[in-house]
Protein backbone atom coordinates (compact mmCIF):
# COMPACT_ATOMS: atom_id res chain seq x y z
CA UNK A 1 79.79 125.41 118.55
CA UNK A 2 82.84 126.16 120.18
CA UNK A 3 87.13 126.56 118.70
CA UNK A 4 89.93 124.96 120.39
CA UNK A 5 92.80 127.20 119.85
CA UNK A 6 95.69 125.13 118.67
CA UNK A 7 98.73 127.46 120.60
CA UNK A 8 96.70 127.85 123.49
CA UNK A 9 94.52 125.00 124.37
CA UNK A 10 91.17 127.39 125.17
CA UNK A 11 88.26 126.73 124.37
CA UNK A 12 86.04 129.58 122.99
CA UNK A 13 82.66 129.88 121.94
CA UNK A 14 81.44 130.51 118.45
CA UNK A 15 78.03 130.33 118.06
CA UNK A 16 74.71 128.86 119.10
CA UNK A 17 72.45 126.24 117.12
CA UNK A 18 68.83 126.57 118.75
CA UNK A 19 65.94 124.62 117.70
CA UNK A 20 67.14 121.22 118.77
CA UNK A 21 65.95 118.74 121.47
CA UNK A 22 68.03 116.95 123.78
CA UNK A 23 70.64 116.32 121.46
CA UNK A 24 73.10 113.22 122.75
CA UNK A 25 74.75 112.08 120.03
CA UNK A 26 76.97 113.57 116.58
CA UNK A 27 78.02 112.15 113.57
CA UNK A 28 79.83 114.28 110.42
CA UNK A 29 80.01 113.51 106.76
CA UNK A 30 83.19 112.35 105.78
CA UNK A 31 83.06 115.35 103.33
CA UNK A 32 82.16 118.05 106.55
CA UNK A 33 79.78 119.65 104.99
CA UNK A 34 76.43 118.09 107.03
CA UNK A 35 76.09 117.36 110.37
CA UNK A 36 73.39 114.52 112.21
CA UNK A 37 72.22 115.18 115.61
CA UNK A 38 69.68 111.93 117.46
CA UNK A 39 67.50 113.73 119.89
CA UNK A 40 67.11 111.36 122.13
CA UNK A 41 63.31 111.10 123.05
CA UNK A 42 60.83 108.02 123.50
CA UNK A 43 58.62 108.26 120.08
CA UNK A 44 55.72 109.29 121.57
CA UNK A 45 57.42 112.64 122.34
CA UNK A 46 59.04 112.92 118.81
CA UNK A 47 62.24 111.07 118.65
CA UNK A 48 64.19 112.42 115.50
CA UNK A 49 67.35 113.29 113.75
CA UNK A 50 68.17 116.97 113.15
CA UNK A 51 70.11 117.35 109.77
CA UNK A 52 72.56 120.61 109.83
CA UNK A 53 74.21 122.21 107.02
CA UNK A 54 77.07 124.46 107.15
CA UNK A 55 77.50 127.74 105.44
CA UNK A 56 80.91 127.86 104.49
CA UNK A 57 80.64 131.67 103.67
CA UNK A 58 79.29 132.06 107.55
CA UNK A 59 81.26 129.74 109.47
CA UNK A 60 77.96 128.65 110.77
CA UNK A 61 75.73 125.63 110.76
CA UNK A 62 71.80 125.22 110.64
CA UNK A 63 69.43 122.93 110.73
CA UNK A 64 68.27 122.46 107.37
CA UNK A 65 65.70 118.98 107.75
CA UNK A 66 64.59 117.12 111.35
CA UNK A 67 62.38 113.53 110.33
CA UNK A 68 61.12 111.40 112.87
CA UNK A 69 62.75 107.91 113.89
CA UNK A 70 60.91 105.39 114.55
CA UNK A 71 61.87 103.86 118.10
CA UNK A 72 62.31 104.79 121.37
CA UNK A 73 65.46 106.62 122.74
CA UNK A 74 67.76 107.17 119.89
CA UNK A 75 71.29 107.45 121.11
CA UNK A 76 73.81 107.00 118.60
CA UNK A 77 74.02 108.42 115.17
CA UNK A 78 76.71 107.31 112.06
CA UNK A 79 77.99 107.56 108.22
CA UNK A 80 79.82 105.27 106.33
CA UNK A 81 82.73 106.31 104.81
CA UNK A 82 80.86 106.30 101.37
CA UNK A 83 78.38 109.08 102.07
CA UNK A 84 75.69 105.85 101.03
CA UNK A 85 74.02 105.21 104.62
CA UNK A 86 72.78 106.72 108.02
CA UNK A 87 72.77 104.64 110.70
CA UNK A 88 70.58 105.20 113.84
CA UNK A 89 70.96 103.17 117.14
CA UNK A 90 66.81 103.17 119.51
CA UNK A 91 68.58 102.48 123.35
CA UNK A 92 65.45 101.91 124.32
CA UNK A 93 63.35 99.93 121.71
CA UNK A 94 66.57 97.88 120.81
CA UNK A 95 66.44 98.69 117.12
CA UNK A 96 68.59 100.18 114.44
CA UNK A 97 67.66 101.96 110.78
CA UNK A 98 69.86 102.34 108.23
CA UNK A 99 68.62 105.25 105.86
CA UNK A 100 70.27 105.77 102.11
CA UNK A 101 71.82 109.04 101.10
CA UNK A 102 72.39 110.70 98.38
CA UNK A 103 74.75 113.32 96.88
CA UNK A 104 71.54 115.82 97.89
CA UNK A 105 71.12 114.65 101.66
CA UNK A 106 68.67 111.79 102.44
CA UNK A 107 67.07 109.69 99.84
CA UNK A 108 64.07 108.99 101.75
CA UNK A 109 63.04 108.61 105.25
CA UNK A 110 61.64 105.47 105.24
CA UNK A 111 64.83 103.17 105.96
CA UNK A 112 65.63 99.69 106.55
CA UNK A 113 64.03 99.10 110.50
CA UNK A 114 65.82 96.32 112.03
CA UNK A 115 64.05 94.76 115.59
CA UNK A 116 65.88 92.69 117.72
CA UNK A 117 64.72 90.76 120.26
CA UNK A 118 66.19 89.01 123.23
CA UNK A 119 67.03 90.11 126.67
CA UNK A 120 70.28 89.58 129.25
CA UNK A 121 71.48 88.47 132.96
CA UNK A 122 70.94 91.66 134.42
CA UNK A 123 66.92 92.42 135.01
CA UNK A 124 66.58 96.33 135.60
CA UNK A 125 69.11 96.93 132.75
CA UNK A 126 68.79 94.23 130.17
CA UNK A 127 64.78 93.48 129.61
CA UNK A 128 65.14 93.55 126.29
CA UNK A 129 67.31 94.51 123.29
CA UNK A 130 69.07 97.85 123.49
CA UNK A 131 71.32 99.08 120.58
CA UNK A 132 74.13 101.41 121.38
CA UNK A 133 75.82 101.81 118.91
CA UNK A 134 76.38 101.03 114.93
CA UNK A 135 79.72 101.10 113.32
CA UNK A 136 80.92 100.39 109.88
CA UNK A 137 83.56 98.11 109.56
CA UNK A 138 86.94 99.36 107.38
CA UNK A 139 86.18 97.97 104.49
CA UNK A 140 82.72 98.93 104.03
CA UNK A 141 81.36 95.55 103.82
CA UNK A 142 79.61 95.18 107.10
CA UNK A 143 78.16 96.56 110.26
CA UNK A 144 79.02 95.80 113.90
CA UNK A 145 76.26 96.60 116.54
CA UNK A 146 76.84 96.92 120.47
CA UNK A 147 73.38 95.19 121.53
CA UNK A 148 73.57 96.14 125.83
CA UNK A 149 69.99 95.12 126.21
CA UNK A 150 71.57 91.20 124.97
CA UNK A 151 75.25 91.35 126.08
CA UNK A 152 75.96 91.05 121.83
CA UNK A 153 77.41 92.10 119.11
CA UNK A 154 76.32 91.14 116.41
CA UNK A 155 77.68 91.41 112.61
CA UNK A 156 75.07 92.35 109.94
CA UNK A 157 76.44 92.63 106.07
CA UNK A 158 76.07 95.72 104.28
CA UNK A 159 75.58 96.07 100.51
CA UNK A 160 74.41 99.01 98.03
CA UNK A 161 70.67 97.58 99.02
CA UNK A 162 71.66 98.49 102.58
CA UNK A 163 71.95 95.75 105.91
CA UNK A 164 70.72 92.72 105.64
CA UNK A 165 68.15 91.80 108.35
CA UNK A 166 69.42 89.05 110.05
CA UNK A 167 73.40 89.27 110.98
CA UNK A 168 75.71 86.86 109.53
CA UNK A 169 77.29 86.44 113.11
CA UNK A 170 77.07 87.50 116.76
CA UNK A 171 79.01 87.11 119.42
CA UNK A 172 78.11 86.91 123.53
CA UNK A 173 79.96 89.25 126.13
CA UNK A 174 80.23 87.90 129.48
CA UNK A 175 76.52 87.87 131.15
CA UNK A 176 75.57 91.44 132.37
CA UNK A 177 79.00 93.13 131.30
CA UNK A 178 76.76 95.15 128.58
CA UNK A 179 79.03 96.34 125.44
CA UNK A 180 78.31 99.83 124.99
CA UNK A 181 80.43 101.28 122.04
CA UNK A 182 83.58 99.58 119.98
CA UNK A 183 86.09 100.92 117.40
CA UNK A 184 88.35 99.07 115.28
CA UNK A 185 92.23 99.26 114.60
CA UNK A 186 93.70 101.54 112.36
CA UNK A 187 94.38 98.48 110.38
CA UNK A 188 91.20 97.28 110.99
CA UNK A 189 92.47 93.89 112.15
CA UNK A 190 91.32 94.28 115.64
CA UNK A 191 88.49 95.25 117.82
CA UNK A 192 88.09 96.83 120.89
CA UNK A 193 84.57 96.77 122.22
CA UNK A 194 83.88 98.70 125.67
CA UNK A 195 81.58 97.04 128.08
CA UNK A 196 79.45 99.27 130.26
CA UNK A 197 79.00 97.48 133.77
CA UNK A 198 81.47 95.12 132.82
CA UNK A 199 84.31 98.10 132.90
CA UNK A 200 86.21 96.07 130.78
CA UNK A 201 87.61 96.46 127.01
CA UNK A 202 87.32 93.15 125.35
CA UNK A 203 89.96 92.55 122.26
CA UNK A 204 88.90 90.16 119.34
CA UNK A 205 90.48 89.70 116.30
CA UNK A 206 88.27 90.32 113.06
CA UNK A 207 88.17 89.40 109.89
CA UNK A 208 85.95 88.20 107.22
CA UNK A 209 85.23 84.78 109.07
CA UNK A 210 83.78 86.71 112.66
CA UNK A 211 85.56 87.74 115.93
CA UNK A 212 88.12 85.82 117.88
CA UNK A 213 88.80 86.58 121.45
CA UNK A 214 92.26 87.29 122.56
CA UNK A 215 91.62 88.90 125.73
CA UNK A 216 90.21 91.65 128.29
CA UNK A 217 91.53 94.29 130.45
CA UNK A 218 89.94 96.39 133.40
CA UNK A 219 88.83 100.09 132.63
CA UNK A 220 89.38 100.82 136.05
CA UNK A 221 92.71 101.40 138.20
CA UNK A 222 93.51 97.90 140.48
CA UNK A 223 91.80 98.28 144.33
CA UNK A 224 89.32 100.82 142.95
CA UNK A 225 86.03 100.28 144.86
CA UNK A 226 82.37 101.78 144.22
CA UNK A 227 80.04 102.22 141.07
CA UNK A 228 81.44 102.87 137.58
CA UNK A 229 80.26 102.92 134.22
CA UNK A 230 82.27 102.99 130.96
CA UNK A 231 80.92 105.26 128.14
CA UNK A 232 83.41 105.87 125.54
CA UNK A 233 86.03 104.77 123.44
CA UNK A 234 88.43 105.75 121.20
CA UNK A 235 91.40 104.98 119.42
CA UNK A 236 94.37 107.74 118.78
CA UNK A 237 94.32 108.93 115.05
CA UNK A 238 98.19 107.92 115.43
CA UNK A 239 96.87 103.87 116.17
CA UNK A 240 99.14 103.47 119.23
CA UNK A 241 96.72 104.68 121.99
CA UNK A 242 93.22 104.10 122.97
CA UNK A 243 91.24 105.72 125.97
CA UNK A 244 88.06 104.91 127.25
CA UNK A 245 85.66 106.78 129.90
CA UNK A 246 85.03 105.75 133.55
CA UNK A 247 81.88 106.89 134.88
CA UNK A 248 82.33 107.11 138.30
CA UNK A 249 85.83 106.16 138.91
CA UNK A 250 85.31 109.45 136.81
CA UNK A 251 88.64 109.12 134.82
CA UNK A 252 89.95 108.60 131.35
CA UNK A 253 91.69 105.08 131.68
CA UNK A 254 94.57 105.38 128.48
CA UNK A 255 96.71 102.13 126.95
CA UNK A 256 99.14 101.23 124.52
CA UNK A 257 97.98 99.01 121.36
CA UNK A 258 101.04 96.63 120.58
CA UNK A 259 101.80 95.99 117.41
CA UNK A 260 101.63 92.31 117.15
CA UNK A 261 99.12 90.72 118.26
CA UNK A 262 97.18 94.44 119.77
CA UNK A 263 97.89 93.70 122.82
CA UNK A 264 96.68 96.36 125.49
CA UNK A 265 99.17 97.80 127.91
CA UNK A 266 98.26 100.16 130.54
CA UNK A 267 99.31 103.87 130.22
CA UNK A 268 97.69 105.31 133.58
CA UNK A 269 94.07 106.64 134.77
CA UNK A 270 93.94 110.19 134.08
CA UNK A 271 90.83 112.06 136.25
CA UNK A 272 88.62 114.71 134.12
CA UNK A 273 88.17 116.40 137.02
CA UNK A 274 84.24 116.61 137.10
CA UNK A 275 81.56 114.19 137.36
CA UNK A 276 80.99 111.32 134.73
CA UNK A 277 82.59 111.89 131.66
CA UNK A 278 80.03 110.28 128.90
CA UNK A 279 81.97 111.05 126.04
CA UNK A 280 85.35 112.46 125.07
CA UNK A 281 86.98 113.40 121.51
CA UNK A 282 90.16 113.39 120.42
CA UNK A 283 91.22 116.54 117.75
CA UNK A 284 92.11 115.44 114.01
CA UNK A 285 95.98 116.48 115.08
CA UNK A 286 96.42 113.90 117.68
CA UNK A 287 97.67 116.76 119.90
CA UNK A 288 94.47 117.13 122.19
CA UNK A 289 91.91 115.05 123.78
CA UNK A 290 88.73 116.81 125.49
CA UNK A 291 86.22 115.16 127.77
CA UNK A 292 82.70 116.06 128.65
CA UNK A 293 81.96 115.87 132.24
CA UNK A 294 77.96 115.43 131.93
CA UNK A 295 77.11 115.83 135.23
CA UNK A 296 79.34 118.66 136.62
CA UNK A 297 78.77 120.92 133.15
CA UNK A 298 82.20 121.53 132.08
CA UNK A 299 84.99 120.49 129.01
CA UNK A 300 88.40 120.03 129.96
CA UNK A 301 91.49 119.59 127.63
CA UNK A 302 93.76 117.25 127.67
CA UNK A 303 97.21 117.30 125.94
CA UNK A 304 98.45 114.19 124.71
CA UNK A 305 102.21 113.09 125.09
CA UNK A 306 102.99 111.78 121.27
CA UNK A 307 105.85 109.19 122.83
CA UNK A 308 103.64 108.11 125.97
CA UNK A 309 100.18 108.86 124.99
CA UNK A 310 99.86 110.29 128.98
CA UNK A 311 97.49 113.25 129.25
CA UNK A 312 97.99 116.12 131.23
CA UNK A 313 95.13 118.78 131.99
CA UNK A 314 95.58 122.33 130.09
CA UNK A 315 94.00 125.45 131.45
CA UNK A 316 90.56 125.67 133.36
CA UNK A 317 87.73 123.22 132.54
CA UNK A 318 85.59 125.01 130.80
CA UNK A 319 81.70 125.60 131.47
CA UNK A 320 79.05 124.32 129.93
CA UNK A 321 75.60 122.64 130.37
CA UNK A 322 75.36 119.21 130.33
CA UNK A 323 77.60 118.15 127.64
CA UNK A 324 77.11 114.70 126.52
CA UNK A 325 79.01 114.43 123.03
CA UNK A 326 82.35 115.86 121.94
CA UNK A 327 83.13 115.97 117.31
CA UNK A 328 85.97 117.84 115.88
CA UNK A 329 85.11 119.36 112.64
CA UNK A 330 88.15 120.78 110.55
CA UNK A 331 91.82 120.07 110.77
């Protein structure tokens, strides 16, 4: 656990939470009080989420429950804005469980288990179904799934009983582009969904009758040759900006979201200065963004210009071993 200090822009360390096993992805209740961690592991090894609880008195958190999850390679963990459902995303056995809460923590850990099937253009990446991520649309009402395994994503309602197992509607990315993560608009009437060999971000507009395409823009700056790899995405608390992650180009690519129609304009490609940036947060204030650099170990802060939304590095990146997931808790 480490502080971002709000005058300075340092990070510094707080404490330590052991006892967990490759831990890749993080997802807070919406009241801040409990804290889901996927270790991402193939079942046979013990694939499982790690529940922790903070102390308030302490400042600290701890792992109060870890229960298996059944599937391979869980890599994406979230809540719905009602405190009513976990949500669990298996890369690599393409399935997704929804698991109920309650005001005490988990209900049970049986969950609804939802298999896909299928497979996509791209042979060594897309043999079958791989779920990347799960996200709850505004409203509540329904669930969007990034499927990279199928090049879909797919639209599954969501009631007090939980998902239902077959989606009302799913949608095709362009053969092999894999969509990797999404996030909607603040006003929810737009989505941006991140494709991970495609290095593209793909706008639809969304509402209660599916997804309509409006259009796609590059990830990566114009000429740029080599291997990249988009990993994250996400939009500005203020609604005007969204930045996505370049693996490889190794870079946070930024844009404008228009107002009518949310039309992407780009801001500029802003380098992290270390090697592939999985994932990337930005603080509650809107003031700072900080990126992981997974494969050269350190954090580095970004501030964030409130007219532009340009980002500008602030202080030395900070060391740290192989961080793959970045969550503000606390305002």
């Amino acid at each position: 656990m480490l502080r971002l200090d709000g005058e300075t822009a340092r990070i510094e360390p707080v404490d330590v939470i052991g006892a967990i096993r490759n831990p890749t992805y993080l997802a807070l209740s919406p009241d801040e009080q409990t804290l889901y961690c996927v270790e991402e592991l193939d079942q046979k090894d013990g694939a499982a989420v790690a529940i922790l609880k903070l102390d308030v008195d302490q400042d600290r958190w701890s792992v109060s429950d870890r229960f298996p999850v059944p599937g391979d390679a869980p890599c994406h963990v979230s809540v719905d804005e009602s405190s009513k459902w976990l949500f669990i995303s298996n890369y690599g056995s393409g399935n997704f469980i929804a698991y109920p809460l309650g005001a005490d923590g988990l209900r049970n850990r049986e969950g609804i288990d939802i298999r896909r099937a299928g497979r996509g253009a791209n042979p060594d990446r897309q043999e079958g179904p791989h779920v990347h991520q799960v996200t709850v649309s505004p409203d509540n009402r329904y669930v969007l799934i990034c499927d990279a395994g199928t090049d879909e994503i797919a639209r599954y309602p969501l009631s007090e009983e939980g998902p239902e197992s077959q989606p009302d509607l799913a949608i095709k990315a362009k053969p092999g582009s894999l969509p990797r993560h999404l996030t909607f608009s603040r006003d929810g009437k737009y989505v941006f969904a991140l494709q991970e060999l495609g290095c593209t971000i793909t706008r639809y507009a969304y509402a209660d009758e599916g997804l309509q395409l409006l259009g796609e823009i590059s990830t990566l700056p114009a000429g740029y040759v080599g291997m990249s790899a988009g990993a994250a995405i996400h939009l500005h608390p203020n609604g005007r900006f969204l930045y996505a992650s370049n693996r490889g180009d190794d870079s946070i690519a930024a844009f404008e979201v228009g107002e009518e129609r949310g039309e992407l304009v780009s801001i500029g490609w802003f380098s992290t200065g270390g090697r592939t940036p999985r994932d990337f947060a930005i603080d509650p204030s809107g003031r700072f963004l900080v990126a992981a650099n997974q494969d050269s170990d350190t954090l580095v802060v970004f501030s964030i210009d409130p007219a532009s939304g340009a980002l500008s590095s602030v202080g030395d990146p900070y060391s740290i071993g192989t961080p793959v997931c970045v969550l503000f808790a606390g305002n």
